[in-house]
N, C-alpha and C. Protein backbone atom coordinates (compact mmCIF):
# COMPACT_ATOMS: atom_id res chain seq x y z
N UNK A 1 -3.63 22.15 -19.95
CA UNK A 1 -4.96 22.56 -19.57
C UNK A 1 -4.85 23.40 -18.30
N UNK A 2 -5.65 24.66 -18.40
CA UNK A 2 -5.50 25.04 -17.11
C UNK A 2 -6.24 24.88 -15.88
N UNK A 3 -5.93 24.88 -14.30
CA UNK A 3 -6.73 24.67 -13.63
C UNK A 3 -8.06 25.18 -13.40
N UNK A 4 -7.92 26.63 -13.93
CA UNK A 4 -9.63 27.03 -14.13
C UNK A 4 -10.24 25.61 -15.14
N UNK A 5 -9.99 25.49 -16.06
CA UNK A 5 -10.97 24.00 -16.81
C UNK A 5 -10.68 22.94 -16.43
N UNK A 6 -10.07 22.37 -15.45
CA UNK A 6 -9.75 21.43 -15.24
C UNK A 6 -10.88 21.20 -14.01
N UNK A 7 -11.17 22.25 -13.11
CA UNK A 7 -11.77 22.60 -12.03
C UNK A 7 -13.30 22.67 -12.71
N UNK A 8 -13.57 23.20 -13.78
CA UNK A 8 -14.76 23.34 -14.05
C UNK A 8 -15.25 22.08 -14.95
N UNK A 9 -14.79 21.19 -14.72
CA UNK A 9 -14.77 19.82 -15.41
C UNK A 9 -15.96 18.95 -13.94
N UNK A 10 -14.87 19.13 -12.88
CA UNK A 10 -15.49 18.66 -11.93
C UNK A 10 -16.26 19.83 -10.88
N UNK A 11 -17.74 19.09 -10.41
CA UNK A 11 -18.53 19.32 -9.46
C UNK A 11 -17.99 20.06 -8.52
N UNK A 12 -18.35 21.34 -7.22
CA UNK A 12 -17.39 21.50 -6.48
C UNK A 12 -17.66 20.51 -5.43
N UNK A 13 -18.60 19.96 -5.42
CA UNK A 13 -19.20 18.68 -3.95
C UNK A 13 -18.21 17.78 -4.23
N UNK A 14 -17.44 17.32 -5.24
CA UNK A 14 -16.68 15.89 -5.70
C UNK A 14 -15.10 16.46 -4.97
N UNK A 15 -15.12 17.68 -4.90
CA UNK A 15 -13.50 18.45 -4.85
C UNK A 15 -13.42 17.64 -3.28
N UNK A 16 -11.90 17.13 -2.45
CA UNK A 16 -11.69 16.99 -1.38
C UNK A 16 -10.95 18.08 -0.79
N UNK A 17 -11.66 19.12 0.10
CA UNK A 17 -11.31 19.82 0.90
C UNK A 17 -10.05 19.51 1.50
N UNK A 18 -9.11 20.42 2.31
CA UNK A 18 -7.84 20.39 3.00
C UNK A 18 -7.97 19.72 4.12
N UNK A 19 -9.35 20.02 4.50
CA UNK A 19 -9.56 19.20 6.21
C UNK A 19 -9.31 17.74 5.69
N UNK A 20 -9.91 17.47 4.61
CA UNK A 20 -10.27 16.10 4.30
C UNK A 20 -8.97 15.07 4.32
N UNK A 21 -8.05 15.87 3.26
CA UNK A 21 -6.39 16.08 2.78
C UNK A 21 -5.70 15.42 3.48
N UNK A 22 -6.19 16.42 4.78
CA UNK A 22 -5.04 16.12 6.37
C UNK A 22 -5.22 15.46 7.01
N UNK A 23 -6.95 14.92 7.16
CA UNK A 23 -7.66 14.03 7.69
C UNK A 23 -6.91 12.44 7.01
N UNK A 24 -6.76 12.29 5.76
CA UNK A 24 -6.29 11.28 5.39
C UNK A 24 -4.88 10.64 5.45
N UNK A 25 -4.58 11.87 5.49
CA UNK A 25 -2.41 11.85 5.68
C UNK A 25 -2.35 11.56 6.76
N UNK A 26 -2.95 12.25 7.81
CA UNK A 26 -2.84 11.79 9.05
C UNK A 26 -3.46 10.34 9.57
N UNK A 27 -4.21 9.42 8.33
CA UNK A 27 -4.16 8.25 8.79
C UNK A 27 -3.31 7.38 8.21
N UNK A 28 -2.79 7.80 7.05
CA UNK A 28 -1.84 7.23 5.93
C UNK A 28 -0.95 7.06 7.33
N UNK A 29 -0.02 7.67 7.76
CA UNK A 29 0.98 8.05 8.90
C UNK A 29 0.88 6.90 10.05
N UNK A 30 -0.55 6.80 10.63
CA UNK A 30 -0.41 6.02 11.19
C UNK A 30 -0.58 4.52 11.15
N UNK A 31 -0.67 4.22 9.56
CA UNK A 31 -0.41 2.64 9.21
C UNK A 31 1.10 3.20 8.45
N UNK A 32 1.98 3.35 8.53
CA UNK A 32 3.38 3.46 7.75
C UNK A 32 4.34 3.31 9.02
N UNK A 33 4.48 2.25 9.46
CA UNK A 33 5.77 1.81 10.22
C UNK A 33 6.79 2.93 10.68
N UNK A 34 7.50 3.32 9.36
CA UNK A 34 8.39 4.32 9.30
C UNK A 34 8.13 5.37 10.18
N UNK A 35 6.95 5.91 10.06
CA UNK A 35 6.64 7.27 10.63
C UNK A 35 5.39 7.18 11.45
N UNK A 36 4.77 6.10 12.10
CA UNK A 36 3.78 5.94 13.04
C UNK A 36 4.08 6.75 14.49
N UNK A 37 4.99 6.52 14.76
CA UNK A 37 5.30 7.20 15.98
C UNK A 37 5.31 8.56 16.07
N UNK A 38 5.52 9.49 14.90
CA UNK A 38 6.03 10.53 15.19
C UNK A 38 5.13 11.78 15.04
N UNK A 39 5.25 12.44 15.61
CA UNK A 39 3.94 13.91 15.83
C UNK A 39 3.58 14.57 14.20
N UNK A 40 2.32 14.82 13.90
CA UNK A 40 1.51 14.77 12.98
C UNK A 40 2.34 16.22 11.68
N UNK A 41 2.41 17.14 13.46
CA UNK A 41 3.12 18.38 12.65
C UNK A 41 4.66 18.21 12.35
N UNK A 42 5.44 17.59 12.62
CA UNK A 42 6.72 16.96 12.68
C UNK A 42 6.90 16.30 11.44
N UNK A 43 6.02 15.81 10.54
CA UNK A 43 6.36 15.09 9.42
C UNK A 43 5.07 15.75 7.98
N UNK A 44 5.74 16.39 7.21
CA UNK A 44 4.84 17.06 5.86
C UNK A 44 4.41 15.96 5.33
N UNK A 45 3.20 16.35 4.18
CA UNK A 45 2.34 15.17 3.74
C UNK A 45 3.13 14.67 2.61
N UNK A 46 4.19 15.55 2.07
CA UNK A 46 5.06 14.74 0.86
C UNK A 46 5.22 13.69 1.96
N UNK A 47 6.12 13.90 3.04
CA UNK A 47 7.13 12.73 3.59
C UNK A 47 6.34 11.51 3.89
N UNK A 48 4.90 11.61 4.08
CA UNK A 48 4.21 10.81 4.74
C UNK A 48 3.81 9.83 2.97
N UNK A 49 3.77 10.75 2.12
CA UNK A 49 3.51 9.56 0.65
C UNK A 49 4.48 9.22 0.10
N UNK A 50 5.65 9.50 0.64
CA UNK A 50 6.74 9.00 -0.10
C UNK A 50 7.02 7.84 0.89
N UNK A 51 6.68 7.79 2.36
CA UNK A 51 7.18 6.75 3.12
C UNK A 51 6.04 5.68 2.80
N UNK A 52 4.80 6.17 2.29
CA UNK A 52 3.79 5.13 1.76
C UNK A 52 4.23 4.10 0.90
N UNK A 53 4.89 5.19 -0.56
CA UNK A 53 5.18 4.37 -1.34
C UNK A 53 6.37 3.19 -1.03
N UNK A 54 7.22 4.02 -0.18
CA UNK A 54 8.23 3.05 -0.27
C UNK A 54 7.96 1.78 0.83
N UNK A 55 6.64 2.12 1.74
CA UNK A 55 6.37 1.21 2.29
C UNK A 55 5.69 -0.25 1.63
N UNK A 56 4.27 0.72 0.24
CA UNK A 56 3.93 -0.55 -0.41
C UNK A 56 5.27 -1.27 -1.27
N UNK A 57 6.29 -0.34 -1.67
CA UNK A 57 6.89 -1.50 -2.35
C UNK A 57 7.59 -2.34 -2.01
N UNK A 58 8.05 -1.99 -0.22
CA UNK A 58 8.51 -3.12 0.65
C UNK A 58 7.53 -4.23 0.50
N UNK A 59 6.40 -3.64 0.47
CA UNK A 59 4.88 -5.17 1.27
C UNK A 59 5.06 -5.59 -0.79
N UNK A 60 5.21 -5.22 -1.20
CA UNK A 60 5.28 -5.82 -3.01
C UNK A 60 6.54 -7.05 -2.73
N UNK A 61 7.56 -6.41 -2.64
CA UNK A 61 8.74 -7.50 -2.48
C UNK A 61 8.69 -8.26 -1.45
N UNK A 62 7.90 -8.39 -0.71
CA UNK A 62 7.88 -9.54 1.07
C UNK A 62 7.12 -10.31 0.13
N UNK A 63 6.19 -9.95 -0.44
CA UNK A 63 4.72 -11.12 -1.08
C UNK A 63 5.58 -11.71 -2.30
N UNK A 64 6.77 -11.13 -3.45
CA UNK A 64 7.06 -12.11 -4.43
C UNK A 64 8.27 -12.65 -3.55
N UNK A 65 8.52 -12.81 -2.43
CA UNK A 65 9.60 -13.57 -1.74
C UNK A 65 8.83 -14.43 -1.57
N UNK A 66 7.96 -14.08 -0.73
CA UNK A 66 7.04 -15.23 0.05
C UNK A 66 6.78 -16.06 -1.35
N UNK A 67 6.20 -15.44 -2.40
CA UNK A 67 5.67 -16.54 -3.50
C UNK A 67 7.02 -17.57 -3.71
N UNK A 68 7.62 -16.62 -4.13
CA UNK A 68 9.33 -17.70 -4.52
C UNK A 68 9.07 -18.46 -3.41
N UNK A 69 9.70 -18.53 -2.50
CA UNK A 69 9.51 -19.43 -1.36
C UNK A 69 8.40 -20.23 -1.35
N UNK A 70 7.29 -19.87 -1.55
CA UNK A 70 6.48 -20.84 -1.73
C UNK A 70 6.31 -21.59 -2.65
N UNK A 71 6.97 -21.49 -4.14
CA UNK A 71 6.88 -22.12 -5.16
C UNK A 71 7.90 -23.11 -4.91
N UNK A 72 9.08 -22.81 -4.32
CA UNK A 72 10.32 -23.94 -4.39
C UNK A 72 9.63 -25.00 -3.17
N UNK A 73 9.18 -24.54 -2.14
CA UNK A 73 8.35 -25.28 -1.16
C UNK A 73 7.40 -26.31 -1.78
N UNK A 74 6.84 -25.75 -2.55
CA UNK A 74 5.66 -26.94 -3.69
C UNK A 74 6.12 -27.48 -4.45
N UNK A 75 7.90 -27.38 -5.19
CA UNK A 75 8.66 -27.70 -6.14
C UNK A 75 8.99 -28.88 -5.38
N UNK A 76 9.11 -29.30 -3.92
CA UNK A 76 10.10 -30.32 -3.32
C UNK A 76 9.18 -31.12 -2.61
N UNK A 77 7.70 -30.74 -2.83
CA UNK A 77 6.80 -31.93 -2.24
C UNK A 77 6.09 -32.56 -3.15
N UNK A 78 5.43 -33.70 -2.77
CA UNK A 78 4.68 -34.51 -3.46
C UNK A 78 3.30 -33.57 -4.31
N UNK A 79 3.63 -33.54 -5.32
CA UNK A 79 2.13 -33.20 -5.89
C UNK A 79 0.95 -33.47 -5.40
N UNK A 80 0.29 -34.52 -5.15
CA UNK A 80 -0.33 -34.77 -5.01
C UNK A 80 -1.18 -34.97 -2.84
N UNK A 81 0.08 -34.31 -2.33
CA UNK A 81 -0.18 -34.25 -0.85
C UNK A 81 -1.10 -33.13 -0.32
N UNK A 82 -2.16 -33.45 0.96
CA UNK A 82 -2.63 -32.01 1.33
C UNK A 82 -1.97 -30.98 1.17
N UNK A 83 -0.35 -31.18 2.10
CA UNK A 83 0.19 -29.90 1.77
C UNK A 83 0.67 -29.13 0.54
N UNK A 84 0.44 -29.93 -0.45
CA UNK A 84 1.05 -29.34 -1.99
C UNK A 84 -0.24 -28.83 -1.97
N UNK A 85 -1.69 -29.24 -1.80
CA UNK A 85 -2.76 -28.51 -2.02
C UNK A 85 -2.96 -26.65 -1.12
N UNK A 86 -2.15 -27.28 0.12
CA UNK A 86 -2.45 -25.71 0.95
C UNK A 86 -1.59 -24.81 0.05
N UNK A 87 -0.46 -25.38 -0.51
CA UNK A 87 0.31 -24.22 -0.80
C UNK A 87 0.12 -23.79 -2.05
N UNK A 88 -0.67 -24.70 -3.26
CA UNK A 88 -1.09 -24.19 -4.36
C UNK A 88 -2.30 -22.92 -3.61
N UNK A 89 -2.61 -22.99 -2.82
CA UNK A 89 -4.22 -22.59 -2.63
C UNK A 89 -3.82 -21.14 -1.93
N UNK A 90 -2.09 -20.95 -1.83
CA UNK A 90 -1.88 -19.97 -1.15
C UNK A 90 -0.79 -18.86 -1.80
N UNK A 91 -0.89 -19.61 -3.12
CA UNK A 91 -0.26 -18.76 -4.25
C UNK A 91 -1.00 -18.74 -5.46
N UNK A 92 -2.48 -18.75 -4.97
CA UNK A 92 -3.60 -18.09 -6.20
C UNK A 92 -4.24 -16.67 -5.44
């Protein structure tokens, strides 16, 4: 499909402008660990979504650690204890 119909599919009010673009990369940047520190023009907006992604899939693998860990943690206590309750209640 080409971008002329693809463009005339959508509204031009719905389109996000470049200000908008940069406006957002440049906050992406400053929640990404990797590249928070570093000057806005110093790092392109590929580098800034590729350090995204590889940032959510760090925060993906910390949370199924944490679950593992928390499942063997509930595996070695009493069923029936408050704390078997906090930790069911913290892996739903």
């Amino acid at each position: 499909m080409s971008s002329r119909r693809s463009r005339s599919r959508h509204p031009e009010s719905s389109r996000i402008s470049d200000d908008q673009i940069a406006d957002l990369v440049s906050k992406l940047q400053r929640l990404i660990p990797e590249i928070r520190g570093r000057r806005s023009d110093k790092v392109s907006a590929s580098k800034v979504l590729q350090e995204t992604c590889n940032y959510i899939r760090s925060l993906h693998r910390e949370v199924d650690d944490l679950s593992d860990r928390l499942s063997q943690l509930l595996e070695s206590t009493d069923g029936d204890s408050a704390q078997a309750a906090i930790i069911r209640s913290l892996l739903m």
